[in-house]
N, C-alpha and C. Protein backbone atom coordinates (compact mmCIF):
# COMPACT_ATOMS: atom_id res chain seq x y z
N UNK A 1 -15.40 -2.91 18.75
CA UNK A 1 -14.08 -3.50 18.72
C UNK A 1 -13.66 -3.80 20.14
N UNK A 2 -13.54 -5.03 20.66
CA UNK A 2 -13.18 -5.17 21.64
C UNK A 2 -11.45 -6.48 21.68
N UNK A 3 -11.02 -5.79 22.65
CA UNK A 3 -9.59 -6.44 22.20
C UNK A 3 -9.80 -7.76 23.51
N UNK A 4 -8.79 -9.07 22.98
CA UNK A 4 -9.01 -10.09 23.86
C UNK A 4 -7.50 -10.17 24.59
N UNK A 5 -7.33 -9.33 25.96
CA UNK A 5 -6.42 -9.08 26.01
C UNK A 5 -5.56 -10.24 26.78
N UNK A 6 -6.82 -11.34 27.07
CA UNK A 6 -5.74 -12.39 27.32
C UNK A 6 -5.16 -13.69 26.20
N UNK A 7 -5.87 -13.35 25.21
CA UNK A 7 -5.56 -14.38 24.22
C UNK A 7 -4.28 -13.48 24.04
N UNK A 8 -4.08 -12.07 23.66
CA UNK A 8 -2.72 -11.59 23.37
C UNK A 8 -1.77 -11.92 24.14
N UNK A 9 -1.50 -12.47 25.63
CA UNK A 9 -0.80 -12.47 26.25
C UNK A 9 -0.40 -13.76 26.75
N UNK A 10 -1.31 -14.85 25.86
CA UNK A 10 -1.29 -16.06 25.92
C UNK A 10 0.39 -16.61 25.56
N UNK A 11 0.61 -17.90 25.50
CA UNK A 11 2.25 -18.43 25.63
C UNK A 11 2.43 -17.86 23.85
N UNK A 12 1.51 -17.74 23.06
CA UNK A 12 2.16 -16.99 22.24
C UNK A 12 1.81 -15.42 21.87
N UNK A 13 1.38 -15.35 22.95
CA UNK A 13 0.65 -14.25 22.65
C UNK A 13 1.73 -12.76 22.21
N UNK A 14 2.91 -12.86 22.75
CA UNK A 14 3.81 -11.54 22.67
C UNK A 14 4.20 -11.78 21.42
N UNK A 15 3.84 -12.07 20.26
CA UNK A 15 3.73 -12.09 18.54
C UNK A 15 2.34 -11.77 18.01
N UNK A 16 1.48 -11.97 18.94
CA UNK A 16 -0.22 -11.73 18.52
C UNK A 16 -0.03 -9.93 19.11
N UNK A 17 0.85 -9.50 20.20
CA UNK A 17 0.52 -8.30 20.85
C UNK A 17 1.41 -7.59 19.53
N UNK A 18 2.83 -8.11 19.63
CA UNK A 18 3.43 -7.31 18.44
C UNK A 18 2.71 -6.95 17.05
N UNK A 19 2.29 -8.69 16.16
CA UNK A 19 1.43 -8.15 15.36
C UNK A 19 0.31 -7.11 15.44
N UNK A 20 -0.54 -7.07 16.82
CA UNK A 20 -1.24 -5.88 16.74
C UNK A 20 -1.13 -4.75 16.73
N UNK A 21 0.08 -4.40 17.58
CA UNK A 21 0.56 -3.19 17.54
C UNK A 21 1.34 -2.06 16.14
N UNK A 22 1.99 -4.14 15.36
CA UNK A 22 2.79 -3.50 14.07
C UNK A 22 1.34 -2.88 13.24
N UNK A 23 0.36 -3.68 13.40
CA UNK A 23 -1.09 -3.51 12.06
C UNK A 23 -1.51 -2.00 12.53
N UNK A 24 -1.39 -1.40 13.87
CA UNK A 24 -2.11 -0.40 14.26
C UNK A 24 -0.91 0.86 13.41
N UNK A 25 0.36 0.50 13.71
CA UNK A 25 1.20 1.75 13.58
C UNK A 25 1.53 1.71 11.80
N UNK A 26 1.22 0.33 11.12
CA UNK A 26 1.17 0.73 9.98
C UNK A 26 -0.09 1.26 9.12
N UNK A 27 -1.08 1.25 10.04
CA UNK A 27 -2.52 2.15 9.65
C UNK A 27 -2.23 3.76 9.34
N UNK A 28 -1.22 4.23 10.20
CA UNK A 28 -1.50 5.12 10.88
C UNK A 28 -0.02 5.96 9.71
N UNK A 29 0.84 5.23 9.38
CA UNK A 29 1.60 5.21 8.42
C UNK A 29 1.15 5.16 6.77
N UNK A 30 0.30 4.43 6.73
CA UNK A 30 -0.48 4.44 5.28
C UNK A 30 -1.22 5.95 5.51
N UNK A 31 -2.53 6.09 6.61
CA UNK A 31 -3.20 7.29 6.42
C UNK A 31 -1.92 8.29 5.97
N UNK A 32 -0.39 8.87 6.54
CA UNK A 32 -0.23 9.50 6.56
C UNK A 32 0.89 9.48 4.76
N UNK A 33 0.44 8.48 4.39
CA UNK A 33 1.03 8.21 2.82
C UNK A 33 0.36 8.76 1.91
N UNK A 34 -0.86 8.61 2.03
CA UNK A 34 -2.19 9.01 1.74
C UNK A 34 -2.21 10.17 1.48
N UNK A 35 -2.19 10.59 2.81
CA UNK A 35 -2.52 11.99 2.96
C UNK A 35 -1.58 13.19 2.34
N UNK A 36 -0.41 12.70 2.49
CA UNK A 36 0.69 13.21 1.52
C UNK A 36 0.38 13.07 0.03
N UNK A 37 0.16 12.29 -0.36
CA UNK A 37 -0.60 12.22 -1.83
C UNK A 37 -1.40 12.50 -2.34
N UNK A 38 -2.68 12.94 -1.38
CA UNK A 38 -3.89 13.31 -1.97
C UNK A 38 -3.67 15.29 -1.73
N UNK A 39 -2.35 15.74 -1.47
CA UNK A 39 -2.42 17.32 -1.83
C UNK A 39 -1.14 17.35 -3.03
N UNK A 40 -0.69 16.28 -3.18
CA UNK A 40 0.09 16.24 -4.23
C UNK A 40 -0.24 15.74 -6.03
N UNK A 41 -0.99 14.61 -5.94
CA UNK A 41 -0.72 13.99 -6.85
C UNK A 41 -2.00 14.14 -8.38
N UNK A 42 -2.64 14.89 -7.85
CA UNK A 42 -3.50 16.01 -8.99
C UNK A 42 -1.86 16.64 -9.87
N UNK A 43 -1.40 17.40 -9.21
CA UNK A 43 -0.17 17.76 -9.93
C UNK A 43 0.72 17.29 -10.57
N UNK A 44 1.01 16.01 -9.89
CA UNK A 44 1.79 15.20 -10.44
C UNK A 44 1.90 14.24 -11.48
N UNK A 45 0.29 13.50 -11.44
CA UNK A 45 -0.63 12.50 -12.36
C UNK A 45 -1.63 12.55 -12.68
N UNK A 46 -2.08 14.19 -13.04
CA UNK A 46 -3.22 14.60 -13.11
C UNK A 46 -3.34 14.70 -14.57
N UNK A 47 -4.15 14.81 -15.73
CA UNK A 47 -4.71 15.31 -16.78
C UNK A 47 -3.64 16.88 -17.49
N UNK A 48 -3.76 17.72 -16.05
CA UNK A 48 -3.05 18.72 -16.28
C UNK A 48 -1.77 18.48 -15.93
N UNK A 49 -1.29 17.74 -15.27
CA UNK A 49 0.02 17.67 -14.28
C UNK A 49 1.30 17.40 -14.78
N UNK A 50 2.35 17.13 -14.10
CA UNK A 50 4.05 17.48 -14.68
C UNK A 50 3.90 15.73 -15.70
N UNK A 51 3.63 14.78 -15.12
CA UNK A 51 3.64 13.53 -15.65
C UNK A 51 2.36 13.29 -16.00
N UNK A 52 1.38 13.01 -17.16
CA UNK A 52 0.20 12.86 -16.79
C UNK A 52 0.07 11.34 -16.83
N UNK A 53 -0.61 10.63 -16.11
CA UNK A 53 -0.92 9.14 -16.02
C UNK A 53 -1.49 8.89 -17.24
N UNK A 54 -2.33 9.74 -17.59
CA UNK A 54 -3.71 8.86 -18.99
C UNK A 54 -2.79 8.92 -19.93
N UNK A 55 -1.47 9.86 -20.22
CA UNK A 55 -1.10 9.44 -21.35
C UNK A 55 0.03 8.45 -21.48
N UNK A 56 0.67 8.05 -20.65
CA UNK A 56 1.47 6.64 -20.12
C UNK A 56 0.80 5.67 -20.34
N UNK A 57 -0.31 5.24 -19.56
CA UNK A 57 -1.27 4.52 -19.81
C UNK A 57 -1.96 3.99 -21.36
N UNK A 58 -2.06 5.61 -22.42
CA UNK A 58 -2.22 5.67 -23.97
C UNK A 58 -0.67 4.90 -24.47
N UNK A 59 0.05 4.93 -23.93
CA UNK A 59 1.61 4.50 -24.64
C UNK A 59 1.52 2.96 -24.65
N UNK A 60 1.37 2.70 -23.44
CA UNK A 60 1.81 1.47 -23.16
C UNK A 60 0.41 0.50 -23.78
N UNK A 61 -0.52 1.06 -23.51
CA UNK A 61 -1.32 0.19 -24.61
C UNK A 61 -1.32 -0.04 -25.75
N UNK A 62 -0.85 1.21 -26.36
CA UNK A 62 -0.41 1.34 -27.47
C UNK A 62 1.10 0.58 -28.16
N UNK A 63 2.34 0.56 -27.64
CA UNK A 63 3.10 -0.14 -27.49
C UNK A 63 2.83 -1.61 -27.17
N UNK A 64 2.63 -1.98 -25.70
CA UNK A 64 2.36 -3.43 -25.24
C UNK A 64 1.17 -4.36 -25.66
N UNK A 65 0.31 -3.63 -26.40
CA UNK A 65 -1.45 -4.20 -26.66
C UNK A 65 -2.10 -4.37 -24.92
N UNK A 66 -3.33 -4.67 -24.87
CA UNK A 66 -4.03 -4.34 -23.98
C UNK A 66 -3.74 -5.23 -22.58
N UNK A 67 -3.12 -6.42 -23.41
CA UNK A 67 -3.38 -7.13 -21.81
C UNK A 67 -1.77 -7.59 -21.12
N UNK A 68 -0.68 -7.04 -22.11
CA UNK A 68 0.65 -7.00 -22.07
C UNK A 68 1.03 -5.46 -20.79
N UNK A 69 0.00 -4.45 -21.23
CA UNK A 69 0.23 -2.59 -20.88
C UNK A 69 -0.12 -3.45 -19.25
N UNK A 70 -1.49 -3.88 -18.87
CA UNK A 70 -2.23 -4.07 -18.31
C UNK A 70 -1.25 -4.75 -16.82
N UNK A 71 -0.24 -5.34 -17.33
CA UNK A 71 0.48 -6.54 -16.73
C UNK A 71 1.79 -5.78 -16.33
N UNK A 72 2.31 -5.52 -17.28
CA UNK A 72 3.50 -4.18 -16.67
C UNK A 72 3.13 -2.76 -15.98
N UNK A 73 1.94 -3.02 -15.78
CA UNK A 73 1.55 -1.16 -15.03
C UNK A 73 0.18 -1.77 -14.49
N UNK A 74 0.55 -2.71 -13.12
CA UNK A 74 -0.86 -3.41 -12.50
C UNK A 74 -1.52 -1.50 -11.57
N UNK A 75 -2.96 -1.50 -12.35
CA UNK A 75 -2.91 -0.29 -11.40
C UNK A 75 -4.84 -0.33 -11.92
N UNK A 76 -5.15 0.49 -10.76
CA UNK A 76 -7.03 0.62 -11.28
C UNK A 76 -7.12 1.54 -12.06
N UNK A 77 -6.46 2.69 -12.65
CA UNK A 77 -6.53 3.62 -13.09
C UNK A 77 -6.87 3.48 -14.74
N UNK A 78 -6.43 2.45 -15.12
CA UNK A 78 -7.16 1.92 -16.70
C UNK A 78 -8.39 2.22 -16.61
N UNK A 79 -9.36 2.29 -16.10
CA UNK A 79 -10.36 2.61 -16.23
C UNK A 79 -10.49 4.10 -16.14
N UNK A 80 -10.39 4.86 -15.15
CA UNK A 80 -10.13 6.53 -15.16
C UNK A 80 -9.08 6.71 -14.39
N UNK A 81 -8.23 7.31 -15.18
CA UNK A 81 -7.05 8.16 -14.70
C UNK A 81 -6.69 9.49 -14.20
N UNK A 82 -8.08 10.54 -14.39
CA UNK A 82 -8.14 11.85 -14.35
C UNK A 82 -8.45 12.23 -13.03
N UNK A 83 -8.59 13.67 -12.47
CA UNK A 83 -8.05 14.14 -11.27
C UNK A 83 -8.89 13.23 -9.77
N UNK A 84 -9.85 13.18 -10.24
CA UNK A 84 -11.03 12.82 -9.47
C UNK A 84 -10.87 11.50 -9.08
N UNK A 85 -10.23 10.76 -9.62
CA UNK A 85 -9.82 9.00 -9.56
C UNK A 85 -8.97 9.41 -8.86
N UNK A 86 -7.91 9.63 -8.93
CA UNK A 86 -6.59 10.06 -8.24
C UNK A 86 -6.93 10.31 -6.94
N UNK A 87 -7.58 11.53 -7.06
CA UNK A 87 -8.16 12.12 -5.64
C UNK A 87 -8.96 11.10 -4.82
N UNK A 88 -9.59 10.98 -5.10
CA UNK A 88 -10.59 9.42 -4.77
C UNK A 88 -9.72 8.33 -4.24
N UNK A 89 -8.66 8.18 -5.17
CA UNK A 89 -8.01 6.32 -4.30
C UNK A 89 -7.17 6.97 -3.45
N UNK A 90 -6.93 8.63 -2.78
CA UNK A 90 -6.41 8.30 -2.26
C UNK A 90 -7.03 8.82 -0.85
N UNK A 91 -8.49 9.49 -1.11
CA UNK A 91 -9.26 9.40 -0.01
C UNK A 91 -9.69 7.84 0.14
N UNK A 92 -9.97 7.27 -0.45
CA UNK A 92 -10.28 5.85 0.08
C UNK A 92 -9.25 5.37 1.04
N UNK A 93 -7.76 5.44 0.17
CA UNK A 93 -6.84 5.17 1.41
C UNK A 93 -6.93 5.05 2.74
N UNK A 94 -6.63 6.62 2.66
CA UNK A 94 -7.00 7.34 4.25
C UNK A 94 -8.31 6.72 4.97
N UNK A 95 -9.46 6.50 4.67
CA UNK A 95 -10.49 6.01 4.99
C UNK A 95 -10.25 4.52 5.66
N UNK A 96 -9.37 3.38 4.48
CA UNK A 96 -8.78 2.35 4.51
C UNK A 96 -7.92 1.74 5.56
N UNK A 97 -6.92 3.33 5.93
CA UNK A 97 -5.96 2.64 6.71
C UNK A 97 -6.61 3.28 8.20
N UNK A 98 -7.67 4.29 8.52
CA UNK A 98 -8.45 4.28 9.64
C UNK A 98 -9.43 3.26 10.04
N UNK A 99 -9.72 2.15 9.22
CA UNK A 99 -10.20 1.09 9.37
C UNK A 99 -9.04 0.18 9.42
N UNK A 100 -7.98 0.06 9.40
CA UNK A 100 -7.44 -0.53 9.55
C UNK A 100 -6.61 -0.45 11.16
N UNK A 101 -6.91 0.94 11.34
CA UNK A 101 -6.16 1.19 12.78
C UNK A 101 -6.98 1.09 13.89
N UNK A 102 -8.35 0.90 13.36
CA UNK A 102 -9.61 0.48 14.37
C UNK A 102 -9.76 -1.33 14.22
N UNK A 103 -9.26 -1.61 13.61
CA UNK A 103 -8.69 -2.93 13.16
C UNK A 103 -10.03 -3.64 12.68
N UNK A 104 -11.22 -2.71 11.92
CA UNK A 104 -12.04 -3.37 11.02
C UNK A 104 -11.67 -3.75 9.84
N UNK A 105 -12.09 -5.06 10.01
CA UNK A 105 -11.84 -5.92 8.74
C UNK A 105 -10.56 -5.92 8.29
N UNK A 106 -9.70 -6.19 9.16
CA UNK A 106 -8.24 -6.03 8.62
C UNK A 106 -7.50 -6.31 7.06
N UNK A 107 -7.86 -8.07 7.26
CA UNK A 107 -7.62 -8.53 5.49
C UNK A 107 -8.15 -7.36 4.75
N UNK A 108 -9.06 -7.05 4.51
CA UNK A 108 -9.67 -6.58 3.76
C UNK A 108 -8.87 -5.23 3.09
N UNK A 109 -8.95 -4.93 4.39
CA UNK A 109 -8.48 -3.17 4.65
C UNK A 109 -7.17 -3.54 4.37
N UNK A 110 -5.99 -4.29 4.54
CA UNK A 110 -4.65 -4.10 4.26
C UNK A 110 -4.20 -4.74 2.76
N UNK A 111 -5.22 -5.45 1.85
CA UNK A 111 -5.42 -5.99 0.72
C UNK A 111 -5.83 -4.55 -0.67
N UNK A 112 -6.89 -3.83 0.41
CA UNK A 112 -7.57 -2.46 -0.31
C UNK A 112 -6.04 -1.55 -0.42
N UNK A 113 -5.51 -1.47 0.74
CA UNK A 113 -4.63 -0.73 0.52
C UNK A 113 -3.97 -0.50 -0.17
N UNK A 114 -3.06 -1.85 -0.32
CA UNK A 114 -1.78 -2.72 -1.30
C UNK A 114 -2.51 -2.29 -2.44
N UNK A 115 -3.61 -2.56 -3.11
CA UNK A 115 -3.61 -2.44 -4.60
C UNK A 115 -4.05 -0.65 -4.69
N UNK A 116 -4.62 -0.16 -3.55
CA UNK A 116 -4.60 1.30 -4.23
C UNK A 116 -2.99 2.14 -3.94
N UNK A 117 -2.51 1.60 -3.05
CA UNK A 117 -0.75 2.33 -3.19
C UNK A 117 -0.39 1.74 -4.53
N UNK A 118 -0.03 0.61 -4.50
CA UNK A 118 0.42 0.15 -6.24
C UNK A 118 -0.13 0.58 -7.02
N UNK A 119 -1.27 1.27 -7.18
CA UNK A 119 -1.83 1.83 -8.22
C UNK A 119 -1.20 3.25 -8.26
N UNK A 120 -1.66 3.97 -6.96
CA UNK A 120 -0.91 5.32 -7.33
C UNK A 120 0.67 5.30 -7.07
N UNK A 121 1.58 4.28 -6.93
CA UNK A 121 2.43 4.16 -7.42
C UNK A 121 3.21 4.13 -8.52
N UNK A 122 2.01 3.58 -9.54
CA UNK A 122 2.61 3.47 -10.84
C UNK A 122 1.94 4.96 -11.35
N UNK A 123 0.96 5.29 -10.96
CA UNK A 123 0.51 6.43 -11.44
C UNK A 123 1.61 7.81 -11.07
N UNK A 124 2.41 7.73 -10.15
CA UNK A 124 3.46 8.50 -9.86
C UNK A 124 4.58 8.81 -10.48
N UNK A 125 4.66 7.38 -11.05
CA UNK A 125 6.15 7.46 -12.15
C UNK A 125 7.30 7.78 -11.06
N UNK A 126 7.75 8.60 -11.68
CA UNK A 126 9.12 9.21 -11.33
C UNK A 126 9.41 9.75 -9.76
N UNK A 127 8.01 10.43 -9.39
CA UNK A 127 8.20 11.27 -8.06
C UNK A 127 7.77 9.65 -6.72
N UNK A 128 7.16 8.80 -7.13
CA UNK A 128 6.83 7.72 -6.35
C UNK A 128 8.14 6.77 -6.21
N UNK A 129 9.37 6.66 -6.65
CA UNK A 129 10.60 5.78 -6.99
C UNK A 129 11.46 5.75 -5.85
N UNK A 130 10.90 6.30 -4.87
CA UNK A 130 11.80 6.01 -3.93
C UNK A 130 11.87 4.92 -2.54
N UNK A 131 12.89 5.06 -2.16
CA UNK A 131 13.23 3.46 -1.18
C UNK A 131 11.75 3.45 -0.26
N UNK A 132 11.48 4.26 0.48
CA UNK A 132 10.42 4.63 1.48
C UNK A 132 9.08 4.14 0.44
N UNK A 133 8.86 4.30 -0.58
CA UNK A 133 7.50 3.65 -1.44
C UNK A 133 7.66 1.85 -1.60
N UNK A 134 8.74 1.59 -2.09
CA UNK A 134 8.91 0.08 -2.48
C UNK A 134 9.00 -0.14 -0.40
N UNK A 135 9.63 0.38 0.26
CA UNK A 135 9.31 -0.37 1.90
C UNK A 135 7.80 -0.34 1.97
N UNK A 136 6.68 0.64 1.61
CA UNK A 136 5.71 0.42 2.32
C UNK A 136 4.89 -0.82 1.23
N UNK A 137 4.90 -0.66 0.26
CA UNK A 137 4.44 -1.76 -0.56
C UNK A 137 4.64 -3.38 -0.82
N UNK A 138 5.93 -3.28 -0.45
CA UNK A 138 6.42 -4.46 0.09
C UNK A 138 5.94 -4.84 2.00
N UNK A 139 6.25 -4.27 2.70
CA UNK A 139 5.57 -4.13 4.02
C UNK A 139 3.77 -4.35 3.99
N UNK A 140 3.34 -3.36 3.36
CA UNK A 140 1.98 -3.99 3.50
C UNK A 140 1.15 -5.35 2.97
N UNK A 141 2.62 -6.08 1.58
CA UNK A 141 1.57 -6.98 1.22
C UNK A 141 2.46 -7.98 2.15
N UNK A 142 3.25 -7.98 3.22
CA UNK A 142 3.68 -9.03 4.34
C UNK A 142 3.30 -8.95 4.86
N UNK A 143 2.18 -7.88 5.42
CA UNK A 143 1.26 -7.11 6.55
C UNK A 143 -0.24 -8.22 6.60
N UNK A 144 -0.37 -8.54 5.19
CA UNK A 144 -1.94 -9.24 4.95
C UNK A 144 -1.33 -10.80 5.32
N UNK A 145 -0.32 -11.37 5.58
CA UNK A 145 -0.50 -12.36 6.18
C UNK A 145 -0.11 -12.78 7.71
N UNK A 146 -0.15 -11.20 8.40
CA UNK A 146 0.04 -11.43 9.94
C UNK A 146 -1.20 -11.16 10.74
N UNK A 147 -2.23 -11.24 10.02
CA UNK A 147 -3.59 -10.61 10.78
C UNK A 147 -3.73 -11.55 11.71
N UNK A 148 -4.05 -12.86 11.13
CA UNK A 148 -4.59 -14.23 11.65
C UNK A 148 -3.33 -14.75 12.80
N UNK A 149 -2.16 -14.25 12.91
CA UNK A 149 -1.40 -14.63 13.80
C UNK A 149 -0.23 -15.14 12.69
N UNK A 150 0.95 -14.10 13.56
CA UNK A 150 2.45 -14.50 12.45
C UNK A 150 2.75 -15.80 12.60
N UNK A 151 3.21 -16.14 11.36
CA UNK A 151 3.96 -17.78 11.09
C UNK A 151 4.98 -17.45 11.24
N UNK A 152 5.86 -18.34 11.76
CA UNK A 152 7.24 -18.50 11.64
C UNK A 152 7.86 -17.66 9.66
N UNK A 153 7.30 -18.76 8.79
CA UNK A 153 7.99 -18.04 7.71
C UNK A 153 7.59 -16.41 7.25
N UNK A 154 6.42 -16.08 7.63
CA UNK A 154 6.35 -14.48 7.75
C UNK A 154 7.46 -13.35 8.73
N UNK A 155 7.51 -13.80 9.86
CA UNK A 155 8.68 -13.41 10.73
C UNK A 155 9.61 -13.17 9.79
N UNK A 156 9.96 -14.54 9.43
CA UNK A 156 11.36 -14.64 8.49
C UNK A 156 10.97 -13.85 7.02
N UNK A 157 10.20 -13.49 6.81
CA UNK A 157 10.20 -12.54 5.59
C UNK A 157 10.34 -11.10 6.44
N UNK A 158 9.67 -10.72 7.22
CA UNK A 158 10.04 -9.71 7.96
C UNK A 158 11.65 -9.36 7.80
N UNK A 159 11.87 -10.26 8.62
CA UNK A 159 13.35 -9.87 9.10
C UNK A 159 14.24 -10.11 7.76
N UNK A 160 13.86 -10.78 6.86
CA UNK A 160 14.75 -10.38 5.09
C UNK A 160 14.46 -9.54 4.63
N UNK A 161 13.22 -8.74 5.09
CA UNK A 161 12.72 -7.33 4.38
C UNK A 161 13.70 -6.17 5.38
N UNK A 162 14.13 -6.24 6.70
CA UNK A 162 14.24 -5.35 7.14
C UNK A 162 16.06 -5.91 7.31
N UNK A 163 16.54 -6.66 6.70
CA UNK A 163 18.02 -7.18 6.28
C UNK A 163 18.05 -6.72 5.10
N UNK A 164 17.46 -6.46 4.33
CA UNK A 164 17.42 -5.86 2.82
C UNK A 164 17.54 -4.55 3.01
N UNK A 165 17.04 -3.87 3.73
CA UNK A 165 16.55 -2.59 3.74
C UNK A 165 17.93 -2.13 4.48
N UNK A 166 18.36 -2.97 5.75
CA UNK A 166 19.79 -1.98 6.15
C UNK A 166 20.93 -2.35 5.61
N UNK A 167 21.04 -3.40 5.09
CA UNK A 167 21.93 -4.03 4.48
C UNK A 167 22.13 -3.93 2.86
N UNK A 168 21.12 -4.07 2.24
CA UNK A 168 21.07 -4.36 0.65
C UNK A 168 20.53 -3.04 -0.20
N UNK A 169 19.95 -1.81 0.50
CA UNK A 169 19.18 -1.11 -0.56
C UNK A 169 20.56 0.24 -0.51
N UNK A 170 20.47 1.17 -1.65
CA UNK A 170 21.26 2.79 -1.51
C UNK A 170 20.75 3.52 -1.00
C-alpha cells in the first residue's frame, strides 16, 4: 500500500485527503461495531437467545411467502441463521473493516460491510434500533461512493445525512 501523497494534495486534493482519512476512521469504527457484536449477538440472535433470528425469519416466510419475507428482511442469514453464522459475519466484519483501514480493495470492503451490518441488523431486531445503527448504515453505503474521489452530489448527501442527524433525528 503505498499512498500518492501528491495526487492528495493536488488542487483537489484536500477532498481526496479528507475522503481518505474519513474511509480510514470509518474502518476503524465498523471493526469496533463488529467487535461489539460478535460478544453479544449469540445471545441476542442466537438459536438459544432473548430474540431468536431463525424463528422471525420462520414467520415472515411464513406470513410474506418466500420472496415478499426475503424483501422486507434483506439479510444473508436465510440461508443459516444459527450461532456460527452470526459469529462468522461478524468476524468477517472485523476482518472487512481492517482491510478497509489498510485501504485494500476499498469498494469491495465497504460494499462487504454494508450488506453484513444490514444483515446483522435485521438479525438484531429490537437491541440493533438505535440512531447510532441507522448512522452507520446509512454512512457506509455513502462511504462506497467516495473511494474513487467525492462528487459534489455525495458531499451534498453527506452534509443532508449529518443535517438529519443534528437537526431531524430524537
Amino acid at each position: 500500500m503505498q499512498i500518492d501523497w501528491k495526487r492528495l494534495f493536488e488542487a483537489d486534493g484536500e477532498r481526496r485527503l479528507t475522503a481518505w482519512l474519513f474511509l480510514k476512521l470509518l474502518g476503524l469504527i465498523y471493526f469496533a461495531a463488529f467487535w461489539s457484536l460478535s460478544v453479544q449477538i449469540e445471545g441476542l440472535a442466537g438459536p438459544d437467545g432473548i430474540l431468536p433470528f431463525d424463528q422471525l425469519l420462520q414467520r415472515a416466510e411464513a406470513t410474506l411467502g418466500t420472496p415478499g419475507a426475503w424483501l422486507r428482511l434483506p439479510t444473508l442469514f436465510w440461508f443459516n441463521a444459527g450461532n456460527g453464522a452470526l459469529l462468522g459475519a461478524t468476524i468477517l466484519g472485523m476482518i472487512l473493516s481492517v482491510t478497509l483501514f489498510f485501504n485494500l480493495r476499498p469498494i469491495l470492503s465497504l460494499v462487504l460491510l454494508f450488506v453484513l451490518y444490514l444483515s446483522l441488523f435485521h438479525a438484531g431486531q429490537t437491541f440493533m434500533s438505535f440512531q447510532w445503527d441507522y448512522l452507520l448504515m446509512e454512512t457506509g453505503l455513502l462511504a462506497i461512493f467516495i473511494v474513487r474521489g467525492p462528487s459534489h452530489l455525495v458531499i451534498f448527501m453527506f452534509h443532508w445525512l449529518l443535517f438529519g442527524c443534528v437537526f431531524c433525528r430524537v
